[in-house]
Protein backbone atom coordinates (compact mmCIF):
# COMPACT_ATOMS: atom_id res chain seq x y z
CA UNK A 1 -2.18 51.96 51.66
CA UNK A 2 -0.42 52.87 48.13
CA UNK A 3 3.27 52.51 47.98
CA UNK A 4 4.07 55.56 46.39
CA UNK A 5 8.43 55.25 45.75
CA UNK A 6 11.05 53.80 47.41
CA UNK A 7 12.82 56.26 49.52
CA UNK A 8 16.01 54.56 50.69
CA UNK A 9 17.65 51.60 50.44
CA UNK A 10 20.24 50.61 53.31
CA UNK A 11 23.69 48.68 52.43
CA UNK A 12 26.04 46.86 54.91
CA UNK A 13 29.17 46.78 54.17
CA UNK A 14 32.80 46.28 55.65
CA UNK A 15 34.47 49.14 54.00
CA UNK A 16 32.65 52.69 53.75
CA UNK A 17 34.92 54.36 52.22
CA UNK A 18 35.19 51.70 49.11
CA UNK A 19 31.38 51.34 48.78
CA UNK A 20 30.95 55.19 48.74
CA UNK A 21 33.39 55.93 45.85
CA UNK A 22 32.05 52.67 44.02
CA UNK A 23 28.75 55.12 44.42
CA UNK A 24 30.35 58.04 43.32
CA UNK A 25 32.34 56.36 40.42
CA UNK A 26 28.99 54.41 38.77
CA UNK A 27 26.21 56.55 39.52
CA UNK A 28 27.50 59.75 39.81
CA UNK A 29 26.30 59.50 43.57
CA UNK A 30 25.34 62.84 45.69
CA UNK A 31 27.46 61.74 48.81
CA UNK A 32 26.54 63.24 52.10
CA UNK A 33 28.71 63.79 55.14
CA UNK A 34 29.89 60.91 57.78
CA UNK A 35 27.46 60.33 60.50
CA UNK A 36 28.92 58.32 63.44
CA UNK A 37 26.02 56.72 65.62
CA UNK A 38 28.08 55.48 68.46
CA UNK A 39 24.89 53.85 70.26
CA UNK A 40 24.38 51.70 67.09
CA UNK A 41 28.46 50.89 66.83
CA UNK A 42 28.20 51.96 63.13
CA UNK A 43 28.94 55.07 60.59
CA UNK A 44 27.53 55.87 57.31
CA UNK A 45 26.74 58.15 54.13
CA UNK A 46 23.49 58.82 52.65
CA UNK A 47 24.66 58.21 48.54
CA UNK A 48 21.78 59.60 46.59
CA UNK A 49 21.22 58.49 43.47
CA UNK A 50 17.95 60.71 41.70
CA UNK A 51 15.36 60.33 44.03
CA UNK A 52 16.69 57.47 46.16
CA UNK A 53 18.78 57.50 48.88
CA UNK A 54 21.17 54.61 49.36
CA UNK A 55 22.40 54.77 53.58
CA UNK A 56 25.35 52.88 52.71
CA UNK A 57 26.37 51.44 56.64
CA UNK A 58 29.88 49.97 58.38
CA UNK A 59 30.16 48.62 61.52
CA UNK A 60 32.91 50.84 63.59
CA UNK A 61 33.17 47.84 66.36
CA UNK A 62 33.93 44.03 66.14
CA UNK A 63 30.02 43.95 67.22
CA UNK A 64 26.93 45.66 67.15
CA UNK A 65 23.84 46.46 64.78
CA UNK A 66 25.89 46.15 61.13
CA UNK A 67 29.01 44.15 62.52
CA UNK A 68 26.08 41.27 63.75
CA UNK A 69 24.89 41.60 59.95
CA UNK A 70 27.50 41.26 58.04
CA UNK A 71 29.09 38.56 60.53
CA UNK A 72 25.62 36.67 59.76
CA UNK A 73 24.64 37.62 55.87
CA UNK A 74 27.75 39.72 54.17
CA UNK A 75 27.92 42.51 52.95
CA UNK A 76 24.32 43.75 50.89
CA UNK A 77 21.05 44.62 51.28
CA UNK A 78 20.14 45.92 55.10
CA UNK A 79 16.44 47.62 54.26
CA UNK A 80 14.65 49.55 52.30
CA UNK A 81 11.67 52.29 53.34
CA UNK A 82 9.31 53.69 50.97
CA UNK A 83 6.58 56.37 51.10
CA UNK A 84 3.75 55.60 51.45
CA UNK A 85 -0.33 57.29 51.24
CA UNK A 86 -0.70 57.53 55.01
């Protein structure tokens, strides 16, 4: 199995709205609309950035999937997915 390119690259963080326009503002960021995933307690926008796209993630409860991570590691990397041959 080849690893072709990295295809997204997932950011915690506490404040959505700040990490998106830090997006916007440095890398001229394509910003897509808010997704809410209530079952995950979480929101986030896909910033892409030429062929990546960075899910930049904030928790929307005092607990759950991103709250959990950030209370644990900070803000920062979450994941990352690439493409792959197969």
């Amino acid at each position: 199995m080849d690893i072709r390119r990295i295809t997204e690259v997932g950011i915690a963080v506490h404040d959505l709205d700040e990490a998106v326009a830090l997006f916007e503002n440095l890398f001229d960021a394509e910003v897509g609309e808010l997704i809410d995933v209530p079952m995950y307690d979480m929101r986030f926008k896909m910033c892409r950035v030429g062929k990546v796209d960075f899910e930049v993630m904030a928790p929307t409860a005092p607990t759950g999937v991103i709250a959990d991570f950030l209370a644990k590691r900070g803000p920062g990397l979450h994941h990352i997915a690439f493409a792959v041959d197969d």
